[in-house]
C-alpha atoms as a PDB file:
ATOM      1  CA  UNK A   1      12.936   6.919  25.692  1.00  0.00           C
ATOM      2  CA  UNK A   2      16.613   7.466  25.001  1.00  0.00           C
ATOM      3  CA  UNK A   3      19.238   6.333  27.217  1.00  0.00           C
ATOM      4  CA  UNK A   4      22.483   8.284  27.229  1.00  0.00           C
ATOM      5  CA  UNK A   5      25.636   8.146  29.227  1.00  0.00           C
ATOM      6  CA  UNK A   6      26.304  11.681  31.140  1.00  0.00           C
ATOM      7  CA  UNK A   7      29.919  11.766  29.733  1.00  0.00           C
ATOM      8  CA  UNK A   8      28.283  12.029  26.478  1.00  0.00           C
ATOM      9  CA  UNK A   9      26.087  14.638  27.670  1.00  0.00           C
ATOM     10  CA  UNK A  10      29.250  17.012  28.238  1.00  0.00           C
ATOM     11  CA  UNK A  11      30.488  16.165  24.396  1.00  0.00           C
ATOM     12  CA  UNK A  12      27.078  17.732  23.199  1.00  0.00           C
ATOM     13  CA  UNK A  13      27.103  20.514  25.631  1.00  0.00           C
ATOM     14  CA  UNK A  14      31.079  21.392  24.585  1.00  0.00           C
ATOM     15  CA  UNK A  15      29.992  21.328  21.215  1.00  0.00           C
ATOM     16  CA  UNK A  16      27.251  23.099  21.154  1.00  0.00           C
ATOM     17  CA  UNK A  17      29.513  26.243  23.060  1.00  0.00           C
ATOM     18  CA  UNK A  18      32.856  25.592  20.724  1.00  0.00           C
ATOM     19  CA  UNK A  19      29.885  26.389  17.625  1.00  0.00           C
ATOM     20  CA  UNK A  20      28.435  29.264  19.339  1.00  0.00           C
ATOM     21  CA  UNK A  21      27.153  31.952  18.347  1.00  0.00           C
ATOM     22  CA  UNK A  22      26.536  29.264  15.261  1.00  0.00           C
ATOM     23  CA  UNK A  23      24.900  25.440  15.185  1.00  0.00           C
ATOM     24  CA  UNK A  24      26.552  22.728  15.805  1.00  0.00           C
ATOM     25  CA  UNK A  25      25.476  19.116  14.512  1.00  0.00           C
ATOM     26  CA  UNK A  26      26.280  15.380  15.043  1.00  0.00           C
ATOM     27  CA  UNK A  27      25.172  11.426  14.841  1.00  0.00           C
ATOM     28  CA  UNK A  28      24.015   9.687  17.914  1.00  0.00           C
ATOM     29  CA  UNK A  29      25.114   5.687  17.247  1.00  0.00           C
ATOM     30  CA  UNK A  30      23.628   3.305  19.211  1.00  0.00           C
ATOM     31  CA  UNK A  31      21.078  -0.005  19.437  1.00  0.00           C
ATOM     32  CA  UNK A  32      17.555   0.386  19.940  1.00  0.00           C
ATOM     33  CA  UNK A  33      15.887  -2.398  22.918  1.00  0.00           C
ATOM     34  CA  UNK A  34      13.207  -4.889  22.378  1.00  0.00           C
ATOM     35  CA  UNK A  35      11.108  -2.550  24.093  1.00  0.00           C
ATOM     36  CA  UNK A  36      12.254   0.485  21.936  1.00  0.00           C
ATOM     37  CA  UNK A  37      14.563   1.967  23.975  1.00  0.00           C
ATOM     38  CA  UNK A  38      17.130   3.795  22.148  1.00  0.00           C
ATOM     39  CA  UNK A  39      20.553   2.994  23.933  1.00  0.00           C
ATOM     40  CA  UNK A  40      23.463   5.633  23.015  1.00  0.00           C
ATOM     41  CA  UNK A  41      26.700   4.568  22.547  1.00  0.00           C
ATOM     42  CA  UNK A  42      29.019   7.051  20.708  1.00  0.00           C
ATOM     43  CA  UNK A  43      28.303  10.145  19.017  1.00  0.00           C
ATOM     44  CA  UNK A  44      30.058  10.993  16.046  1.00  0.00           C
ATOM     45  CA  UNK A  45      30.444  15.386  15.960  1.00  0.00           C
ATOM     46  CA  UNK A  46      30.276  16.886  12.113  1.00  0.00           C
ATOM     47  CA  UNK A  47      30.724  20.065  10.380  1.00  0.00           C
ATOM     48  CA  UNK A  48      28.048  22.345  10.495  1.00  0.00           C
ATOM     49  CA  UNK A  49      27.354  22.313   6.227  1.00  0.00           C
ATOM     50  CA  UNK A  50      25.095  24.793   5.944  1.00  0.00           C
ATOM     51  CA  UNK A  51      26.492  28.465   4.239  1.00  0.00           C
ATOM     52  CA  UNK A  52      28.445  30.353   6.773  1.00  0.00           C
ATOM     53  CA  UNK A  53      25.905  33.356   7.078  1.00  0.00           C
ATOM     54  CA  UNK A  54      22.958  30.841   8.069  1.00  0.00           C
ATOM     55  CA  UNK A  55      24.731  28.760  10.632  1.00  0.00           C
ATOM     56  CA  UNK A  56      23.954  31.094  13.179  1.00  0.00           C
ATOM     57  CA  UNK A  57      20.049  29.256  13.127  1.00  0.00           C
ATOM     58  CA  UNK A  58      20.306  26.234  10.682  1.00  0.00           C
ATOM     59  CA  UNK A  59      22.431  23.205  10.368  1.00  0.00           C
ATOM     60  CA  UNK A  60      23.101  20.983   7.055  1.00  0.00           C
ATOM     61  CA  UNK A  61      24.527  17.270   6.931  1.00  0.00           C
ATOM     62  CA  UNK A  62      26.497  16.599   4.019  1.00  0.00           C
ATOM     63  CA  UNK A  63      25.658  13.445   2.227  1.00  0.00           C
ATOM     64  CA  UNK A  64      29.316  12.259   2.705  1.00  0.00           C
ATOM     65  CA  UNK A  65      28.873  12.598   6.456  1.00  0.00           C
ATOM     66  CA  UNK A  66      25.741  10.649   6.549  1.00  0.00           C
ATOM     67  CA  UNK A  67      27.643   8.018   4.779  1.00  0.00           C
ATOM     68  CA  UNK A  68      30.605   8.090   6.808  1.00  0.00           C
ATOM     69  CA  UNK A  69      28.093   7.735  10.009  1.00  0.00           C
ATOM     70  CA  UNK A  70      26.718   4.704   8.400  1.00  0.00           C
ATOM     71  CA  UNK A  71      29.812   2.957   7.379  1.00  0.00           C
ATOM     72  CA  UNK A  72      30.941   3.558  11.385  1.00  0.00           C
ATOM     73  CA  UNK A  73      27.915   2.356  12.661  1.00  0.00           C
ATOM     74  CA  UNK A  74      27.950  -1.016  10.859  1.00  0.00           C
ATOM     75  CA  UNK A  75      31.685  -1.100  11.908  1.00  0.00           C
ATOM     76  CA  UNK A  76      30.723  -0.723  15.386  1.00  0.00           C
ATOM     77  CA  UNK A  77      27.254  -2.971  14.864  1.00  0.00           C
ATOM     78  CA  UNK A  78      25.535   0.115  15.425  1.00  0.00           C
ATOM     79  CA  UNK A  79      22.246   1.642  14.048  1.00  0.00           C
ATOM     80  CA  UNK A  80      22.148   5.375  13.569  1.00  0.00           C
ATOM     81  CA  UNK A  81      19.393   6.237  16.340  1.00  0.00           C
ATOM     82  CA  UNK A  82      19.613  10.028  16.391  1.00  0.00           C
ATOM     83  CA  UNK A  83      21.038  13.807  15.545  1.00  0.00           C
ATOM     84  CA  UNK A  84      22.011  16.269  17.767  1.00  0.00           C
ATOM     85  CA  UNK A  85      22.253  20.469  17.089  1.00  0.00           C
ATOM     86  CA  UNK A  86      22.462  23.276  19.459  1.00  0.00           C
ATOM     87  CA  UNK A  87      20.164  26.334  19.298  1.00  0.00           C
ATOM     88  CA  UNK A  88      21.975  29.303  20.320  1.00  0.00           C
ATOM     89  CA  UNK A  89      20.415  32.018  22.012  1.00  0.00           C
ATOM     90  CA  UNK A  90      17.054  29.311  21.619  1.00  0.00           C
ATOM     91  CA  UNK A  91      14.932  27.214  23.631  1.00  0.00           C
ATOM     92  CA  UNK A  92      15.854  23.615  22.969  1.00  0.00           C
ATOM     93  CA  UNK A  93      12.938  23.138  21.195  1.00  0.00           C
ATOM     94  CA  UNK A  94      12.741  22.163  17.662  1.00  0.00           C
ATOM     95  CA  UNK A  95      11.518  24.349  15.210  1.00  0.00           C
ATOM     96  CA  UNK A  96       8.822  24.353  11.760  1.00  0.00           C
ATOM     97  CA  UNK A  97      12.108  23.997   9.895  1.00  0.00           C
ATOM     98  CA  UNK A  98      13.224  21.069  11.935  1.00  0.00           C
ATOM     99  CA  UNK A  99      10.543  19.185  11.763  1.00  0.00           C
ATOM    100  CA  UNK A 100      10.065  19.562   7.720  1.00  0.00           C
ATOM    101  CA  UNK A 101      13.794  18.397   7.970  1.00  0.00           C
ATOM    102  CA  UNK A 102      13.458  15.203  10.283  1.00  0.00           C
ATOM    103  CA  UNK A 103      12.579  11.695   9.855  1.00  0.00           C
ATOM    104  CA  UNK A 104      10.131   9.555  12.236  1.00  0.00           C
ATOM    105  CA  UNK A 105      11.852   7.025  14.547  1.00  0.00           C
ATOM    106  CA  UNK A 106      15.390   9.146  15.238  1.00  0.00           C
ATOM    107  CA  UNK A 107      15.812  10.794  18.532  1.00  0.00           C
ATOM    108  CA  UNK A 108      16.607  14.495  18.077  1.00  0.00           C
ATOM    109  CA  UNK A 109      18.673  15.705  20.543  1.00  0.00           C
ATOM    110  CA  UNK A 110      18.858  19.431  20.958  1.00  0.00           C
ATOM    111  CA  UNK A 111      21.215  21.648  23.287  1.00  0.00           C
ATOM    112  CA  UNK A 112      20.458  25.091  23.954  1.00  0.00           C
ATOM    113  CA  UNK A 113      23.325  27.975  24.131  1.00  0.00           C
ATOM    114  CA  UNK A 114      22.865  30.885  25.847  1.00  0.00           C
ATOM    115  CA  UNK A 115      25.439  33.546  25.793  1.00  0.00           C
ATOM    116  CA  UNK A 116      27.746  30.598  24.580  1.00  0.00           C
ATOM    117  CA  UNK A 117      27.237  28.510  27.696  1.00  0.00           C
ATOM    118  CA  UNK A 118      24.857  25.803  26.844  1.00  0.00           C
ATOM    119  CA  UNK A 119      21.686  25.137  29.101  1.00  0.00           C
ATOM    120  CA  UNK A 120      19.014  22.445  28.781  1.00  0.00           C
ATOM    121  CA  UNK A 121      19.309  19.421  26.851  1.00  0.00           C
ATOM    122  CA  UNK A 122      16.582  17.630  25.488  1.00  0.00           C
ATOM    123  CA  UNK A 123      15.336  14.596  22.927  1.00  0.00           C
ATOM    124  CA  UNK A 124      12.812  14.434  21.234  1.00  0.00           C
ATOM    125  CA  UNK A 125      10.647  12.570  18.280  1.00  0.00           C
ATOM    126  CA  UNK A 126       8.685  13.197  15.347  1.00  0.00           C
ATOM    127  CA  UNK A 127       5.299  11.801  15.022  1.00  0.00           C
ATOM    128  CA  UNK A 128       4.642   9.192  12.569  1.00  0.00           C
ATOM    129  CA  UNK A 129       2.805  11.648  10.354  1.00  0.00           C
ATOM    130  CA  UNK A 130       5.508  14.063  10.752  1.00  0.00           C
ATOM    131  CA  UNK A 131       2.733  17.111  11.983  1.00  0.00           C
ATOM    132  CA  UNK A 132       4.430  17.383  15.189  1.00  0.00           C
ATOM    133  CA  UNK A 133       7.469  16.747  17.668  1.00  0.00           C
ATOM    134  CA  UNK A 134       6.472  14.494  20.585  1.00  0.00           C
ATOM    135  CA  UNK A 135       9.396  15.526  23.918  1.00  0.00           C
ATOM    136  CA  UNK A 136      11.347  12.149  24.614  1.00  0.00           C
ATOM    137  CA  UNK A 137      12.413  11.555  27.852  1.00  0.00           C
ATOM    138  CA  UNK A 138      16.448  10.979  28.846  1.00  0.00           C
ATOM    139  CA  UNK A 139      17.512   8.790  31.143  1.00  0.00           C
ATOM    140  CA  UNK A 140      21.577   9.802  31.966  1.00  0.00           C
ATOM    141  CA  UNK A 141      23.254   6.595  32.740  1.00  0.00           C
END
């Protein structure tokens, strides 16, 4: 379960239609509950780093940006709990290449954009042998 607050709902969406027709891509900080609960608290919105003519249906993380996530997080007493992309013109489902990209345990957030006006949001996780994504639900706080 992730818990998010709905002003940090509309940063996602805005992002995800400022990128269109291309991805967009960010960090969700937050603290995860004794009961696993992954409680947002700030997102942090990167640069799409993928090549300019793939944008339009991948998204890259620099290395420097993943850093620079981490250092802000332990600033903050934070944990990295999660990513966030858009799919334009896309369900907001993830796809094969998504989940050969992800990591079990982080919530992966994705926004769909339609026409450059985004639509459904949702979370999810992969599975601890990485053969599948499992939908996690949102609770907007």
């Amino acid at each position: 379960m992730l818990e998010i607050p709905v002003d940090l709902r509309q940063v996602i969406t805005d992002e995800g239609e400022k990128a269109y027709p291309n991805e967009c891509c960010g960090f969700v900080l937050g603290r995860v509950t004794e009961a696993g609960a992954r409680k947002t608290e700030i997102l942090i919105p990167i640069d799409n780093a993928r090549e300019a003519e793939e944008q339009y249906h991948r998204f890259s993380i620099n290395p420097e940006d993943v850093m620079g996530a981490e250092k802000k997080a332990r600033t903050l007493n934070l944990d990295i709990i999660g990513i966030y992309h858009s799919h334009p013109d896309h369900l907001a489902r993830p796809s094969d290449y998504d989940r050969e990209q992800a990591l079990p345990f982080y919530s992966y957030l994705i926004v769909s954009v339609k026409e450059g006006r985004a639509e459904v949001l949702t979370s999810w996780e992969l599975a601890a042998d990485r053969s599948a994504f499992i939908e996690e639900e949102i609770i907007w706080r």
